[in-house]
C-alpha atoms as a PDB file:
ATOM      1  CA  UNK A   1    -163.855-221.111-133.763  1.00  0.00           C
ATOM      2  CA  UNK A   2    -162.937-218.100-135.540  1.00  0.00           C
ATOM      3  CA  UNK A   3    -162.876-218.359-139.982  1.00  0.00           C
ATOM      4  CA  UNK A   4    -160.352-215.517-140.041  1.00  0.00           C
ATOM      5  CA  UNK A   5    -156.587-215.913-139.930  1.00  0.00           C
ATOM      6  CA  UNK A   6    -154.977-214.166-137.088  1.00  0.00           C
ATOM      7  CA  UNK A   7    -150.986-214.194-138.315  1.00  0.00           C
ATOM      8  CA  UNK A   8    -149.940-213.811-134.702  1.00  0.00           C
ATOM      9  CA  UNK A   9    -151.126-216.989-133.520  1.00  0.00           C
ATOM     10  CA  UNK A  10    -152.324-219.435-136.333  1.00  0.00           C
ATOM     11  CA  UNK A  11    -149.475-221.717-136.178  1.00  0.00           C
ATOM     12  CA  UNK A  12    -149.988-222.897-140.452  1.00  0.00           C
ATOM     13  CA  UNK A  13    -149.550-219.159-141.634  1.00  0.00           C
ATOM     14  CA  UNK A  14    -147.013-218.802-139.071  1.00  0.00           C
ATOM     15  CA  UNK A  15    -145.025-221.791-140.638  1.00  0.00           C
ATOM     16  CA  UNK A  16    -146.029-221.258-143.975  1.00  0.00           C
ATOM     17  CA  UNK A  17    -144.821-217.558-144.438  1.00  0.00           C
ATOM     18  CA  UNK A  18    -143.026-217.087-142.061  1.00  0.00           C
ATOM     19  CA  UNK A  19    -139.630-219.242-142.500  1.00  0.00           C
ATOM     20  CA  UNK A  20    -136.907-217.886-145.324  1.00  0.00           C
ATOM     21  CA  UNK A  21    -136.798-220.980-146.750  1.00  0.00           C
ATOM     22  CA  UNK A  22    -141.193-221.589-147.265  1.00  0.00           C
ATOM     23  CA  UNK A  23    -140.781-218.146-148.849  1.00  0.00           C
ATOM     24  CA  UNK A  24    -138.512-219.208-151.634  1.00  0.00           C
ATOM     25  CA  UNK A  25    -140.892-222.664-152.147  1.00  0.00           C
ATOM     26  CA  UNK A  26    -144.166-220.446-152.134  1.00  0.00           C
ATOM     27  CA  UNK A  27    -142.204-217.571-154.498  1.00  0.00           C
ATOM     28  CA  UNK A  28    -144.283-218.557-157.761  1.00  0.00           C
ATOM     29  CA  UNK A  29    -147.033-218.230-156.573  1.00  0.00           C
ATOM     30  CA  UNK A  30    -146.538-215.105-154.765  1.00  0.00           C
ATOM     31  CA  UNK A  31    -145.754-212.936-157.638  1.00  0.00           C
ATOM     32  CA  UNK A  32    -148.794-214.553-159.680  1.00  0.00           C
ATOM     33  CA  UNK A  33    -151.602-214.230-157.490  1.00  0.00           C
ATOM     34  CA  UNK A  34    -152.689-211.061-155.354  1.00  0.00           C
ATOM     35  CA  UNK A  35    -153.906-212.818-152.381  1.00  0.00           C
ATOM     36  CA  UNK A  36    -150.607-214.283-151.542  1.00  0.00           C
ATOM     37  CA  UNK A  37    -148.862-211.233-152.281  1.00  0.00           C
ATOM     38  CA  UNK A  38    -150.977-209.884-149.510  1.00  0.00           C
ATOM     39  CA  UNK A  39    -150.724-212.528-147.190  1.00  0.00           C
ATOM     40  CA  UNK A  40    -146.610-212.537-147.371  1.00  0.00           C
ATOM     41  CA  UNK A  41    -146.650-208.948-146.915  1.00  0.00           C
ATOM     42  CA  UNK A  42    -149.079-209.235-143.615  1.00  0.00           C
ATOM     43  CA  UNK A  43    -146.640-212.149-142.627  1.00  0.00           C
ATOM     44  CA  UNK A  44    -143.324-209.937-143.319  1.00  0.00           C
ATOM     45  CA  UNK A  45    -144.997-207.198-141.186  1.00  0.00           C
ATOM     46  CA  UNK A  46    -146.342-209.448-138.335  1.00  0.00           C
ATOM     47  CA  UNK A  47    -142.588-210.540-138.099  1.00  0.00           C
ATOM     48  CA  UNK A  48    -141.216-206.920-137.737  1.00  0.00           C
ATOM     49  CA  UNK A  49    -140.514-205.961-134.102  1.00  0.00           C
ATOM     50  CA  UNK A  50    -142.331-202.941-132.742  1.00  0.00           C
ATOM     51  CA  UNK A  51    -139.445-200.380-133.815  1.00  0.00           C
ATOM     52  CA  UNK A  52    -139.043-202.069-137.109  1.00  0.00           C
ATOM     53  CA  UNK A  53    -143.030-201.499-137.565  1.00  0.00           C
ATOM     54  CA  UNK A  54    -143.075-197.856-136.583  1.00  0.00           C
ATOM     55  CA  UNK A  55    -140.320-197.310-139.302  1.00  0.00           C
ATOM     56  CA  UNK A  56    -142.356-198.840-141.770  1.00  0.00           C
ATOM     57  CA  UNK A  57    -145.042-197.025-140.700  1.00  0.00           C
ATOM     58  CA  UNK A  58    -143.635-193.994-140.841  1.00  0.00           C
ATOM     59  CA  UNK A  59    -141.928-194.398-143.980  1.00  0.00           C
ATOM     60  CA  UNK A  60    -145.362-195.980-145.818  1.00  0.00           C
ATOM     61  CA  UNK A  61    -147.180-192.705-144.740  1.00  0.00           C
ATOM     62  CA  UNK A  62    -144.264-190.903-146.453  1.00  0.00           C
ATOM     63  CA  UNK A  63    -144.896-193.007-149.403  1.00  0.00           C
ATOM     64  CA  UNK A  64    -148.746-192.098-149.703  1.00  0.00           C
ATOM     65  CA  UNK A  65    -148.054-188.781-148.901  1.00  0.00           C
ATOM     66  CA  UNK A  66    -145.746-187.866-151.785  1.00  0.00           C
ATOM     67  CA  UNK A  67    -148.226-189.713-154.139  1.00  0.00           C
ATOM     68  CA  UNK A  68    -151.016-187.857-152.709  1.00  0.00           C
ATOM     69  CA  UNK A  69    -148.789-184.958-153.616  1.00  0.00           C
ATOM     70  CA  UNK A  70    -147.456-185.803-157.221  1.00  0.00           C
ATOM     71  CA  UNK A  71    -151.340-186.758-157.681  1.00  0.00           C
ATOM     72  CA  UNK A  72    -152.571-182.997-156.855  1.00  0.00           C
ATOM     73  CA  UNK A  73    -149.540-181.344-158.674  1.00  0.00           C
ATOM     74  CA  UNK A  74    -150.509-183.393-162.054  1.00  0.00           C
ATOM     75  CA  UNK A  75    -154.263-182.561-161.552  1.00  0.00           C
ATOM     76  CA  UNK A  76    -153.160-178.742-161.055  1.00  0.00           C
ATOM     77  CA  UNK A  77    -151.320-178.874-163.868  1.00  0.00           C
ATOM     78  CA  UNK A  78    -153.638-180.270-166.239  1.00  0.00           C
ATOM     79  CA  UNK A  79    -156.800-177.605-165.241  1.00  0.00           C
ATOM     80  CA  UNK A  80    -153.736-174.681-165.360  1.00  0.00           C
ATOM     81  CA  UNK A  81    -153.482-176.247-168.585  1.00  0.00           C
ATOM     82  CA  UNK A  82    -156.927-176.117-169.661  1.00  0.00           C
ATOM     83  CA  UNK A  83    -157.046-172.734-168.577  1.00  0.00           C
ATOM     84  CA  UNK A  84    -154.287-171.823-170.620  1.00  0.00           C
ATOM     85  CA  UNK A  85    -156.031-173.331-173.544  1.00  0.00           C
ATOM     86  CA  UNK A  86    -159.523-172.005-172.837  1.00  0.00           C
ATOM     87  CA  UNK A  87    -157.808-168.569-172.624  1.00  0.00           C
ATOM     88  CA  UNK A  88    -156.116-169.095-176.266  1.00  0.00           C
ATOM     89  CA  UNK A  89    -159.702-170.351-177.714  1.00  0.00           C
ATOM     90  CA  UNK A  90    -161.108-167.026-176.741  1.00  0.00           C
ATOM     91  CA  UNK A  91    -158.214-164.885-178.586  1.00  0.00           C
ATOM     92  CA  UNK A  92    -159.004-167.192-181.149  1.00  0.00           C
ATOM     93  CA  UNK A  93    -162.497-165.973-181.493  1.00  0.00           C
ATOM     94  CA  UNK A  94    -164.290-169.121-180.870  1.00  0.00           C
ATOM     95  CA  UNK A  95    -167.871-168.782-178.707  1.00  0.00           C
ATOM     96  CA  UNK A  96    -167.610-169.888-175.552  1.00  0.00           C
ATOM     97  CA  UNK A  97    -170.319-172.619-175.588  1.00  0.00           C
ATOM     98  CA  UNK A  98    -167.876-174.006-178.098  1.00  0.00           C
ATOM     99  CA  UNK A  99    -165.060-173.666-175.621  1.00  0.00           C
ATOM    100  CA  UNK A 100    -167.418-175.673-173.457  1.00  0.00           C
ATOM    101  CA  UNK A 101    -167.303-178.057-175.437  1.00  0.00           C
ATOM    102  CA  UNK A 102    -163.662-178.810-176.576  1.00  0.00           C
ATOM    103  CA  UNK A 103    -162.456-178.885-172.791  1.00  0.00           C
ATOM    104  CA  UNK A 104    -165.462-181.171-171.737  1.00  0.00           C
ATOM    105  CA  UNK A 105    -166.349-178.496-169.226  1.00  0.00           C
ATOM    106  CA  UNK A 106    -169.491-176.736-168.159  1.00  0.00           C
ATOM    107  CA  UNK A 107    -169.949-173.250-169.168  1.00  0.00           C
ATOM    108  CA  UNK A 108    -170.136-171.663-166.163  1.00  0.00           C
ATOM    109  CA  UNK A 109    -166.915-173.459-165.031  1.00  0.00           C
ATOM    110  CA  UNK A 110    -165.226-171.801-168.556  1.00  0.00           C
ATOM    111  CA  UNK A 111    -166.782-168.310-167.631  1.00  0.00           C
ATOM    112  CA  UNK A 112    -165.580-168.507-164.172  1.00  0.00           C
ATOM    113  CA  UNK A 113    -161.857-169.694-165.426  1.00  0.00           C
ATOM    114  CA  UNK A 114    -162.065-166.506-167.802  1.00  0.00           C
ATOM    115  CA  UNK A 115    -163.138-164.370-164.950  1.00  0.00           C
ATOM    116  CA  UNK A 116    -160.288-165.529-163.138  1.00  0.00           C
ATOM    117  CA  UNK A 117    -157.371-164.384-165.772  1.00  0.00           C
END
């Protein structure tokens, strides 16, 4: 007897999750704990048909990849950034171990950022 829930055949999680109306009685509890959340959302998918699934699919891998995208842009900005600064600290005069310091960077990571401009 298997200990894992398989949503295409366990009858309970079938019943459970995947009627309307158990989905407005189970709603509290839904939105309070992360396990259910994750449940209902296996249930809503295990109900999609096969279309319906490739959609979602291929709109979730959308998703990620945008944030994956908005992720890199932010960290590009930042270190173009700290570049910018690192570049003003040395007009300024200050040493470059110093530099080092302010950006929380290693000097050889400041040098080569200097080398770079």
């Amino acid at each position: 007897m298997s200990t894992y829930i398989n949503s295409m055949t366990d009858f309970g999680f079938k019943y459970i999750f995947g009627r309307e109306e158990s989905k407005m009685e189970i709603m509290p509890f839904i939105q309070k704990d992360r396990l259910f959340r994750r449940l209902s959302s296996v249930a809503s998918y295990a109900n999609l048909s096969d279309e319906d699934k490739m959609d979602y699919d291929a709109d979730l891998k959308a998703y990620r990849d945008i944030v994956g995208q908005l992720s890199y842009a932010k960290a590009e900005e930042r270190e173009e950034g700290k570049a910018e600064m690192i570049v003003n600290m040395v007009k300024a005069g200050l040493p470059i171990e110093q530099i080092a310091v302010i950006a929380n960077m290693a000097i050889d990571k400041v040098r080569k950022i200097l080398g770079n401009m």
